[in-house]
PDB file of N, CA and C in Angstrom:
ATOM      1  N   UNK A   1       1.983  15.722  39.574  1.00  0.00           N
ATOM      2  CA  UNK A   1       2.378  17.080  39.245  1.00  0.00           C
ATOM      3  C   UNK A   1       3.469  17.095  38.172  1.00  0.00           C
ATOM      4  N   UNK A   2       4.349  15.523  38.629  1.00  0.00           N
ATOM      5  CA  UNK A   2       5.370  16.108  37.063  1.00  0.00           C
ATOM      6  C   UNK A   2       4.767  15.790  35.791  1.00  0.00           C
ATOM      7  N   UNK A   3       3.715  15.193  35.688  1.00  0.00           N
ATOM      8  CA  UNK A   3       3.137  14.930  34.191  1.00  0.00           C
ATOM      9  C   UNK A   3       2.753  16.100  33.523  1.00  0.00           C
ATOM     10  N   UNK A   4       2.418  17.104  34.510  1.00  0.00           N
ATOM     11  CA  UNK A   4       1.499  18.416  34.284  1.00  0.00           C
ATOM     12  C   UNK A   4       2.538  19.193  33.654  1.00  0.00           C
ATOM     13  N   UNK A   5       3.842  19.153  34.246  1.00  0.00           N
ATOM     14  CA  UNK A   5       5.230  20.174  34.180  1.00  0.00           C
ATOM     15  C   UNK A   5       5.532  19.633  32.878  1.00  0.00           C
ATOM     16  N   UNK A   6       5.452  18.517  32.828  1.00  0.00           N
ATOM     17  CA  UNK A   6       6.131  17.539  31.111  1.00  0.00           C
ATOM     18  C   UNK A   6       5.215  18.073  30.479  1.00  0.00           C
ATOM     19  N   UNK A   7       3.765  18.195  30.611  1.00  0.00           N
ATOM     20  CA  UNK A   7       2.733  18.638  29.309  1.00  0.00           C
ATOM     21  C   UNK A   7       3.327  19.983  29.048  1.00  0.00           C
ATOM     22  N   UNK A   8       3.120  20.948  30.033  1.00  0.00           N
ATOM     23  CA  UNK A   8       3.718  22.342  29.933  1.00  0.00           C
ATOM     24  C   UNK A   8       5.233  22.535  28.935  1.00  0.00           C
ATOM     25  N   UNK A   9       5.844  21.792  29.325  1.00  0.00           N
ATOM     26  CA  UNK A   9       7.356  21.991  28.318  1.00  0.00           C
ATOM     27  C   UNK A   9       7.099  21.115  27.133  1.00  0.00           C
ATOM     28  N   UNK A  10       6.353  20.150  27.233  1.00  0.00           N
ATOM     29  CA  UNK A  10       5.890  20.052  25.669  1.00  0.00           C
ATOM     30  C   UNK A  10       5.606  20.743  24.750  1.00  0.00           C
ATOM     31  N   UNK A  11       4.007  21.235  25.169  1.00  0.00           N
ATOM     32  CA  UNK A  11       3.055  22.083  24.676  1.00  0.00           C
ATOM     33  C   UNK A  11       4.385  23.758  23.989  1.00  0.00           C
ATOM     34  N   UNK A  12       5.120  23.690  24.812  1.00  0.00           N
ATOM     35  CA  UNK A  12       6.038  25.343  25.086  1.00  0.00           C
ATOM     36  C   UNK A  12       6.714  24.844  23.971  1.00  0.00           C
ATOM     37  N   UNK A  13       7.626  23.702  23.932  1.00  0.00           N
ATOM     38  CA  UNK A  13       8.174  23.516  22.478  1.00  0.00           C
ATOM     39  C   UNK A  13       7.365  23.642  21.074  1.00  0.00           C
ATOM     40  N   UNK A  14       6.558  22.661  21.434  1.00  0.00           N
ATOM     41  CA  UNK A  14       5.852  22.486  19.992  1.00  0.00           C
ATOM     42  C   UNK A  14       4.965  23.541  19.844  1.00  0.00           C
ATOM     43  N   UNK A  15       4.972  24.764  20.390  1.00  0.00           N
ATOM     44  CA  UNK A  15       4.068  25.817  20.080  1.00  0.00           C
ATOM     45  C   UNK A  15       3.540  26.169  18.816  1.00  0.00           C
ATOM     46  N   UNK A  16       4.079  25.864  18.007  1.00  0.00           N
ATOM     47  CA  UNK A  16       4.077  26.440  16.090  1.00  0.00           C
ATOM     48  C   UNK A  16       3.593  25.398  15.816  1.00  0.00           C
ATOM     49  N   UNK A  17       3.446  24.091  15.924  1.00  0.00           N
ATOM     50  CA  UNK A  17       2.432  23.289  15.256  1.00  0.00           C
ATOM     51  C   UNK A  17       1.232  22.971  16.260  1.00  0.00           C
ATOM     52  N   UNK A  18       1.372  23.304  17.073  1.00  0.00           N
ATOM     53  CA  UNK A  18      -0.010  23.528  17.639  1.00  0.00           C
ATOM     54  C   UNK A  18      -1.031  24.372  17.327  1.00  0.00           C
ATOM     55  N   UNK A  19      -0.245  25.789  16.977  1.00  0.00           N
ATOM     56  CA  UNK A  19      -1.133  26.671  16.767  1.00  0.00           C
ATOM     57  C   UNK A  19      -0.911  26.652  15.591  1.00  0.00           C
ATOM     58  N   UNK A  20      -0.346  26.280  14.537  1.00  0.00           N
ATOM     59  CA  UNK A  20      -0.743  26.176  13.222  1.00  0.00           C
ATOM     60  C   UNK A  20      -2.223  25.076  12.915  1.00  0.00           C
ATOM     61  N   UNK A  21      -2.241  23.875  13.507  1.00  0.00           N
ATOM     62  CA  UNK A  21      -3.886  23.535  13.222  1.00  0.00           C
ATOM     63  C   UNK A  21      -5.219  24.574  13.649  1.00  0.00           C
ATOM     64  N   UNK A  22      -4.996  26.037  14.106  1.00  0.00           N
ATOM     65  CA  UNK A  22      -5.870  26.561  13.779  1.00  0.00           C
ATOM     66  C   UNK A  22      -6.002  27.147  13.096  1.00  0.00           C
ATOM     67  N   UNK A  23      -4.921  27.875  12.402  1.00  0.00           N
ATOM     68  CA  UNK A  23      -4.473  28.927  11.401  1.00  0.00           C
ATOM     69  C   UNK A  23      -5.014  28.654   9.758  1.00  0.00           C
ATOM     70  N   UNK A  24      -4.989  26.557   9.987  1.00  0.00           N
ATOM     71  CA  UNK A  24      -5.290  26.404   8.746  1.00  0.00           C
ATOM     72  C   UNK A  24      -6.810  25.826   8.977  1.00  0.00           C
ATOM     73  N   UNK A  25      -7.560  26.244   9.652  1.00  0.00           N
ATOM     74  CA  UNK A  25      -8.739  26.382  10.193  1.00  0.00           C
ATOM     75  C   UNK A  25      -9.108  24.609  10.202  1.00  0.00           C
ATOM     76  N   UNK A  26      -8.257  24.031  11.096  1.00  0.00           N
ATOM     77  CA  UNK A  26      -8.131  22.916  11.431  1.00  0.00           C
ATOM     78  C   UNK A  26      -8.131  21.464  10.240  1.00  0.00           C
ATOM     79  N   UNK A  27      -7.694  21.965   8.828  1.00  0.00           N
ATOM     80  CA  UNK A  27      -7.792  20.526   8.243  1.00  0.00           C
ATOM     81  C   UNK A  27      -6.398  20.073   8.064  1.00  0.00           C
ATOM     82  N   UNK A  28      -6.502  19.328   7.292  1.00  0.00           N
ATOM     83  CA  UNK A  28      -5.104  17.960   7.827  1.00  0.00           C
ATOM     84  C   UNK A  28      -5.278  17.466   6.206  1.00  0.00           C
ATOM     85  N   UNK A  29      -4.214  16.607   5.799  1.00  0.00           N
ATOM     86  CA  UNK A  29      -3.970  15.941   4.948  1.00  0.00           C
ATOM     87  C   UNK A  29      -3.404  14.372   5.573  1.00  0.00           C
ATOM     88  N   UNK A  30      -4.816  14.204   6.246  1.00  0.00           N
ATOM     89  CA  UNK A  30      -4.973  12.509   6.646  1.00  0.00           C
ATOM     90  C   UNK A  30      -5.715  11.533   5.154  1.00  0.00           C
ATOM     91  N   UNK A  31      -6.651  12.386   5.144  1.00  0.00           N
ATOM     92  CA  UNK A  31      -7.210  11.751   3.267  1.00  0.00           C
ATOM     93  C   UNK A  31      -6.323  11.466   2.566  1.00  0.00           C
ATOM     94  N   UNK A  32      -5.180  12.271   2.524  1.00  0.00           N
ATOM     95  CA  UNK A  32      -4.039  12.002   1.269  1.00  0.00           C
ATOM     96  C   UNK A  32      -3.394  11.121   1.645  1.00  0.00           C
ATOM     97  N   UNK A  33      -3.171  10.945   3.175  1.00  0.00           N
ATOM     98  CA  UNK A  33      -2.250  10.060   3.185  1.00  0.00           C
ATOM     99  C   UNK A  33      -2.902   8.380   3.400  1.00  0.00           C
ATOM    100  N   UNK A  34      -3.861   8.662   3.814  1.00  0.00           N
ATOM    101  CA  UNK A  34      -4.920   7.829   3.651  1.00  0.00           C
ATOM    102  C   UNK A  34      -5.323   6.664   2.191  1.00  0.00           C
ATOM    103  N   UNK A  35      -4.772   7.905   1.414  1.00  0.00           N
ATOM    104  CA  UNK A  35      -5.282   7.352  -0.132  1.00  0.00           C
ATOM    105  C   UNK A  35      -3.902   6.825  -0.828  1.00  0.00           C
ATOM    106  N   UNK A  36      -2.945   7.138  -0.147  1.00  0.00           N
ATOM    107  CA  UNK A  36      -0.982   7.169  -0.656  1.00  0.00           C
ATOM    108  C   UNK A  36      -1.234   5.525   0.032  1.00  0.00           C
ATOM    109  N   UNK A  37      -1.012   5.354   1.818  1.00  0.00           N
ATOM    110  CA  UNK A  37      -0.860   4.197   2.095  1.00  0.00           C
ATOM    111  C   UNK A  37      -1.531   2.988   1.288  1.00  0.00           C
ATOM    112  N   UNK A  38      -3.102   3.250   1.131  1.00  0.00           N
ATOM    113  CA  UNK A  38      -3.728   2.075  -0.009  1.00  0.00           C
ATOM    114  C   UNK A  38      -2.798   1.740  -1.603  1.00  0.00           C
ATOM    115  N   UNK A  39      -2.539   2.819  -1.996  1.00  0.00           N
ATOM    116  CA  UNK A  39      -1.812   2.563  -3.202  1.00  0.00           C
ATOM    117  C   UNK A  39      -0.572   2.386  -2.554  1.00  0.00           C
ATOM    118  N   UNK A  40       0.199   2.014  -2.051  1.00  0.00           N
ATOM    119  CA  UNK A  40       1.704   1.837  -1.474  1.00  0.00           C
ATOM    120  C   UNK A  40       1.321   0.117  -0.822  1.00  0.00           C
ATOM    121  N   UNK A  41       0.012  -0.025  -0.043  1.00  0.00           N
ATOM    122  CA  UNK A  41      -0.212  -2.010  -0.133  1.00  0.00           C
ATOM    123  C   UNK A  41      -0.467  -2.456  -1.446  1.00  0.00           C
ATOM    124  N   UNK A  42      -1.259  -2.063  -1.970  1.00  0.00           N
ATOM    125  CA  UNK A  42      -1.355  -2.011  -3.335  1.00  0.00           C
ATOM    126  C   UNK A  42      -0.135  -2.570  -4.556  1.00  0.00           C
ATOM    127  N   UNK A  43       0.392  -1.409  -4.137  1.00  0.00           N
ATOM    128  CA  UNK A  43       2.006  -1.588  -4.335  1.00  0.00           C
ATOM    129  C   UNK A  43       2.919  -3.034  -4.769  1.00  0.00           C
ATOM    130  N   UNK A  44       2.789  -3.288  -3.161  1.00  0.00           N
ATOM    131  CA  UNK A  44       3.609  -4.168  -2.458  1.00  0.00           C
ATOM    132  C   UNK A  44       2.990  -5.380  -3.345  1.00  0.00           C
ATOM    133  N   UNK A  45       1.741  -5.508  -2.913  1.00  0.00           N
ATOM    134  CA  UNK A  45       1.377  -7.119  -3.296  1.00  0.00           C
ATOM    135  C   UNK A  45       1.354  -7.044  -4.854  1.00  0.00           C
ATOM    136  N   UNK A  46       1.438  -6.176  -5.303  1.00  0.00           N
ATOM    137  CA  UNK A  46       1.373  -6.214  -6.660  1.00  0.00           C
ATOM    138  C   UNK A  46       3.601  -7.373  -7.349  1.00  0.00           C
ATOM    139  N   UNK A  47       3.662  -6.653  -6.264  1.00  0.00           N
ATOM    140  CA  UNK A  47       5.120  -6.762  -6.861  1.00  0.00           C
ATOM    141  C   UNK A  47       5.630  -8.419  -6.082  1.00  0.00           C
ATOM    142  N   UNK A  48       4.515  -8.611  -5.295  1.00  0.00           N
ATOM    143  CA  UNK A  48       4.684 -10.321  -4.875  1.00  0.00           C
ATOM    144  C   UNK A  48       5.053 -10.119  -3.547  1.00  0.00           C
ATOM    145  N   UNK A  49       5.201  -8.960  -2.544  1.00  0.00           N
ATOM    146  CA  UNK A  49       5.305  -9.079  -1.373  1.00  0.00           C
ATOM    147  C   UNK A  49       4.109  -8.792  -0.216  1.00  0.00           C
ATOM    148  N   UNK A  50       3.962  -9.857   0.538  1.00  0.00           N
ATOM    149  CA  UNK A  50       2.912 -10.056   1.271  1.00  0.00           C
ATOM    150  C   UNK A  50       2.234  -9.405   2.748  1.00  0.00           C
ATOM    151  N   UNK A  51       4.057  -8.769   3.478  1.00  0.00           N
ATOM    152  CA  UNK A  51       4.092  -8.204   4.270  1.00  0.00           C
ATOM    153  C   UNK A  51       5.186  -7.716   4.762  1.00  0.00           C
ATOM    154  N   UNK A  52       5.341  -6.349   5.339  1.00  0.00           N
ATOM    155  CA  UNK A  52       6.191  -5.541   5.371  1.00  0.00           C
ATOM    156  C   UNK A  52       7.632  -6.207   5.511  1.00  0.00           C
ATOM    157  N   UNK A  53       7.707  -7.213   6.336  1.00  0.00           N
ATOM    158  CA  UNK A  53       8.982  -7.805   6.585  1.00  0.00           C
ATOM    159  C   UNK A  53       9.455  -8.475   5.314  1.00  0.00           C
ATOM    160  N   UNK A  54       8.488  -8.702   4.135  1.00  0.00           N
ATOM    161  CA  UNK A  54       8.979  -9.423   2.947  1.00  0.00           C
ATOM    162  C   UNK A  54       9.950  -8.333   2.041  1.00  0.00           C
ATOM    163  N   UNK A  55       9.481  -6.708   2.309  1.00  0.00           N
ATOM    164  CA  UNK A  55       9.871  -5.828   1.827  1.00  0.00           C
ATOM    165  C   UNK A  55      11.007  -5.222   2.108  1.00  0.00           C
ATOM    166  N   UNK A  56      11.016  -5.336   3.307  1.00  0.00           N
ATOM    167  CA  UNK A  56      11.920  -4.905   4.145  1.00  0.00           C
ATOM    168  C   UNK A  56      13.345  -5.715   3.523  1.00  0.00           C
ATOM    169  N   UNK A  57      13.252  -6.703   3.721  1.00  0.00           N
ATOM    170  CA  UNK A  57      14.056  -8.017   3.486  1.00  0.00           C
ATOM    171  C   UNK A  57      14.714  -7.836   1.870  1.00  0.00           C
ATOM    172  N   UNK A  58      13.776  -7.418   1.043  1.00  0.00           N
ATOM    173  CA  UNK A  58      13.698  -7.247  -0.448  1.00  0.00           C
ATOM    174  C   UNK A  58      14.833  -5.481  -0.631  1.00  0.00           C
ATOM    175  N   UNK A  59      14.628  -4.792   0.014  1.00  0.00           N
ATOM    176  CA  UNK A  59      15.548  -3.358   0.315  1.00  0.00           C
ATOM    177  C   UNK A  59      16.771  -3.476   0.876  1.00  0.00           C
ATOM    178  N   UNK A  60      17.673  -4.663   1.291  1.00  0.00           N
ATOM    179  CA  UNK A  60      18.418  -4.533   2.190  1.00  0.00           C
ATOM    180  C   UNK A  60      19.659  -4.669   1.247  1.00  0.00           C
TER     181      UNK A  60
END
C-alpha cells in the first residue's frame, strides 16, 4: 500500500510534465538526442579519447 501512496505523491508533483506529453500530442525529442549523443562519441574518439573516464580525466 505504501508504493501506491509514493506513486500518488509522485504522479501529484510531477503533474505538468505528465500532462504535457499529451498536449504535445505525445512526441519527444529522443531522435535529437539520439543524433547529439552519436556526434558527441564521435566527438570524443575523434579527439583520442576512448572512454568516458579518459574524458572525464582530460576536464579536471
Amino acid at each position: 500500500m505504501a508504493e501506491i501512496a509514493r506513486l500518488g505523491r509522485t504522479l501529484k508533483q510531477r503533474h505538468e510534465v505528465f500532462a504535457a506529453s499529451f498536449d504535445t500530442g505525445r512526441s519527444s525529442n529522443g531522435g535529437t538526442e539520439a543524433i547529439n549523443g552519436l556526434i558527441e562519441l564521435h566527438r570524443r574518439i575523434a579527439r583520442g579519447f576512448r572512454n568516458r573516464d579518459d574524458t572525464t580525466c582530460a576536464c579536471c
